[in-house]
C-alpha atoms as a PDB file:
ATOM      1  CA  UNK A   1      -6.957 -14.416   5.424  1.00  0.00           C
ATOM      2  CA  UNK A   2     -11.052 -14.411   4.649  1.00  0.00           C
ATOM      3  CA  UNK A   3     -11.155 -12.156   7.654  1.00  0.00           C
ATOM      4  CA  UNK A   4      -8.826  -9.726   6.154  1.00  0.00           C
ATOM      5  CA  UNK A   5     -10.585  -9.967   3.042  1.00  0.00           C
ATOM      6  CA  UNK A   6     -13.605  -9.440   4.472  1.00  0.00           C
ATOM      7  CA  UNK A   7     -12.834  -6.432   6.315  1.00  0.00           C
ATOM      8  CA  UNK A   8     -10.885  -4.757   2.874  1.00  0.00           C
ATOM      9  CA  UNK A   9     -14.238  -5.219   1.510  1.00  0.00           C
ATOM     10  CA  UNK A  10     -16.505  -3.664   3.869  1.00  0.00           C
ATOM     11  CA  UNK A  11     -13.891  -1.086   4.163  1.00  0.00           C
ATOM     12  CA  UNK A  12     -14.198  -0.307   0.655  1.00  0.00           C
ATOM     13  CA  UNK A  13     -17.710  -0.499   0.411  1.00  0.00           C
ATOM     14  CA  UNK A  14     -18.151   2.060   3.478  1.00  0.00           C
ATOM     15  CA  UNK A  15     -19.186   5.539   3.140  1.00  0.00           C
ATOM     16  CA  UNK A  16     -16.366   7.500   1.930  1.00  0.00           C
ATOM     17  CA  UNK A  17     -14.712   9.385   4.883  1.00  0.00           C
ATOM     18  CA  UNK A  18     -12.043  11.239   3.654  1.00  0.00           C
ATOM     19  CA  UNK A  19     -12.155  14.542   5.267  1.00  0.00           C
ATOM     20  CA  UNK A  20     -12.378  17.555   2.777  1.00  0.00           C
ATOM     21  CA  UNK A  21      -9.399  19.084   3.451  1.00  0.00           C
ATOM     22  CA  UNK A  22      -7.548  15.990   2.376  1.00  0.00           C
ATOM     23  CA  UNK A  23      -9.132  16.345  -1.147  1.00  0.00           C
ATOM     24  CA  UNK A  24      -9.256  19.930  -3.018  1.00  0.00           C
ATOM     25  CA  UNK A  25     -12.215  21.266  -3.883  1.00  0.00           C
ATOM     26  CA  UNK A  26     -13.399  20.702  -7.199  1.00  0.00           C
ATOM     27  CA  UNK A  27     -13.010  23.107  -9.914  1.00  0.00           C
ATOM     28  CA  UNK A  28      -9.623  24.579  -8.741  1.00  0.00           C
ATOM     29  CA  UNK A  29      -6.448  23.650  -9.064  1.00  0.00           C
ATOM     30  CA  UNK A  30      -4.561  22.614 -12.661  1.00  0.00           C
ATOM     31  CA  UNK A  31      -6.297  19.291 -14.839  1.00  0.00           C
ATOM     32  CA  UNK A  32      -4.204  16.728 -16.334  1.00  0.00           C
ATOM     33  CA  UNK A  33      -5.376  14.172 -18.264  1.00  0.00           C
ATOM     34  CA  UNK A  34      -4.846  11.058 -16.688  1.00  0.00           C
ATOM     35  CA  UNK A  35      -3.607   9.167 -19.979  1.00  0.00           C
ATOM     36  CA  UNK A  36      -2.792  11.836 -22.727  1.00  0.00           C
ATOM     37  CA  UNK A  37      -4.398  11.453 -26.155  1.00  0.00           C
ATOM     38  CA  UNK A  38      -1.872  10.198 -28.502  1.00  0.00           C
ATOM     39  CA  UNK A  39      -2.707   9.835 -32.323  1.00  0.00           C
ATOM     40  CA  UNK A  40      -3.395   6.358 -33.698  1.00  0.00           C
ATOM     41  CA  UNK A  41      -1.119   4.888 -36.139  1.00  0.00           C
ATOM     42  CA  UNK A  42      -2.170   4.471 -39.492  1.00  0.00           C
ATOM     43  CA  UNK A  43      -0.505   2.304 -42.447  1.00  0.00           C
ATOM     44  CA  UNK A  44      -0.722   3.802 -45.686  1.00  0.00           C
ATOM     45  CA  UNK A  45      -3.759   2.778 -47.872  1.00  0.00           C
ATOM     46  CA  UNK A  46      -1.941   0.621 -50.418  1.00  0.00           C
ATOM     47  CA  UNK A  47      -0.143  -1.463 -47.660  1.00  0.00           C
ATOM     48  CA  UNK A  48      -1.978  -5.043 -46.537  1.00  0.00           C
ATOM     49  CA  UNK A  49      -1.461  -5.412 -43.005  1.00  0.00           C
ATOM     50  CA  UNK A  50       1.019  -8.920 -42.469  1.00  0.00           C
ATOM     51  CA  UNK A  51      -1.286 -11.757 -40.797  1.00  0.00           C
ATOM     52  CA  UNK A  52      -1.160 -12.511 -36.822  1.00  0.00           C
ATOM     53  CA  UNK A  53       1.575 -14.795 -35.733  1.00  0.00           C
ATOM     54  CA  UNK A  54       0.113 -18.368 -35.910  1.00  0.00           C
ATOM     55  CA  UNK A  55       0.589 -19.606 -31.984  1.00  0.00           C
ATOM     56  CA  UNK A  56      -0.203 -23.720 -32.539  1.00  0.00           C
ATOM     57  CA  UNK A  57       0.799 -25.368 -36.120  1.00  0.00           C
ATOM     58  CA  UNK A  58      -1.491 -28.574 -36.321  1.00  0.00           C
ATOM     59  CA  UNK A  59       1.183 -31.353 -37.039  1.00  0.00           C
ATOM     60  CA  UNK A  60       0.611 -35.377 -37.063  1.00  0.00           C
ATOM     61  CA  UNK A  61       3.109 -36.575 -34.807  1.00  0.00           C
ATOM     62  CA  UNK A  62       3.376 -40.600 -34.554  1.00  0.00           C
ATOM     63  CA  UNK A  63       3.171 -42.157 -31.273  1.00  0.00           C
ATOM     64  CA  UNK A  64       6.116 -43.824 -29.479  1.00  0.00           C
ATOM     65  CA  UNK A  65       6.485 -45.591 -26.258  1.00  0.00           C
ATOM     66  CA  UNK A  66       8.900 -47.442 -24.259  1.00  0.00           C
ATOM     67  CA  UNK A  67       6.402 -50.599 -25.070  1.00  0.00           C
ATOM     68  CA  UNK A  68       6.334 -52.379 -28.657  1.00  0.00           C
ATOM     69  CA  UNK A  69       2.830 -52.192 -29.573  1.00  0.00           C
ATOM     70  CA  UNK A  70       0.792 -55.033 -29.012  1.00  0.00           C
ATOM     71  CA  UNK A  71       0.267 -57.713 -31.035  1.00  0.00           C
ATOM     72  CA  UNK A  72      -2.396 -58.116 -33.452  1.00  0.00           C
ATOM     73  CA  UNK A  73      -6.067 -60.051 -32.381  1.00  0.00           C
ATOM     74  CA  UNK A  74      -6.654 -63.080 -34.198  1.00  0.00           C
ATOM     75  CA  UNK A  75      -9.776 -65.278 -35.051  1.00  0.00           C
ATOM     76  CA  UNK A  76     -11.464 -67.109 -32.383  1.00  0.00           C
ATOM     77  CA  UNK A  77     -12.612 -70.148 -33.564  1.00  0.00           C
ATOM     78  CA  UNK A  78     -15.540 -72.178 -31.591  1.00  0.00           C
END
């Protein structure tokens, strides 16, 4: 597989040998725009625009277990 990459790479970092009758010349032919210009939305001026989703809520959540917690350390006397 790094041998196929490798050779995709050099491939597409070779000179470019398309022949020229493969591509048309420039300045002939029609011109499209490749993504057409499309006006941006606006929101009128006395509207607030609503807050982003919130994705994560902070939340204390208590811990449980299958184990009862364990029990309390006492005093060590010496």
């Amino acid at each position: 597989m790094a041998v196929n990459m490798a050779e995709l790479l050099a491939l597409l970092r070779g000179p470019n040998r398309a022949s020229s009758s493969s591509t048309p010349p420039p300045g002939q032919g029609p011109t499209t725009e490749p993504t057409p210009w499309i006006p941006p939305t606006q929101a009128p001026e006395n509207m607030e625009a609503p807050p982003p989703p919130t994705l994560h809520t902070s939340m204390a959540h208590p811990v449980t277990g299958p184990y009862p917690p364990p029990p309390a350390p006492t005093a060590v006397r010496t």
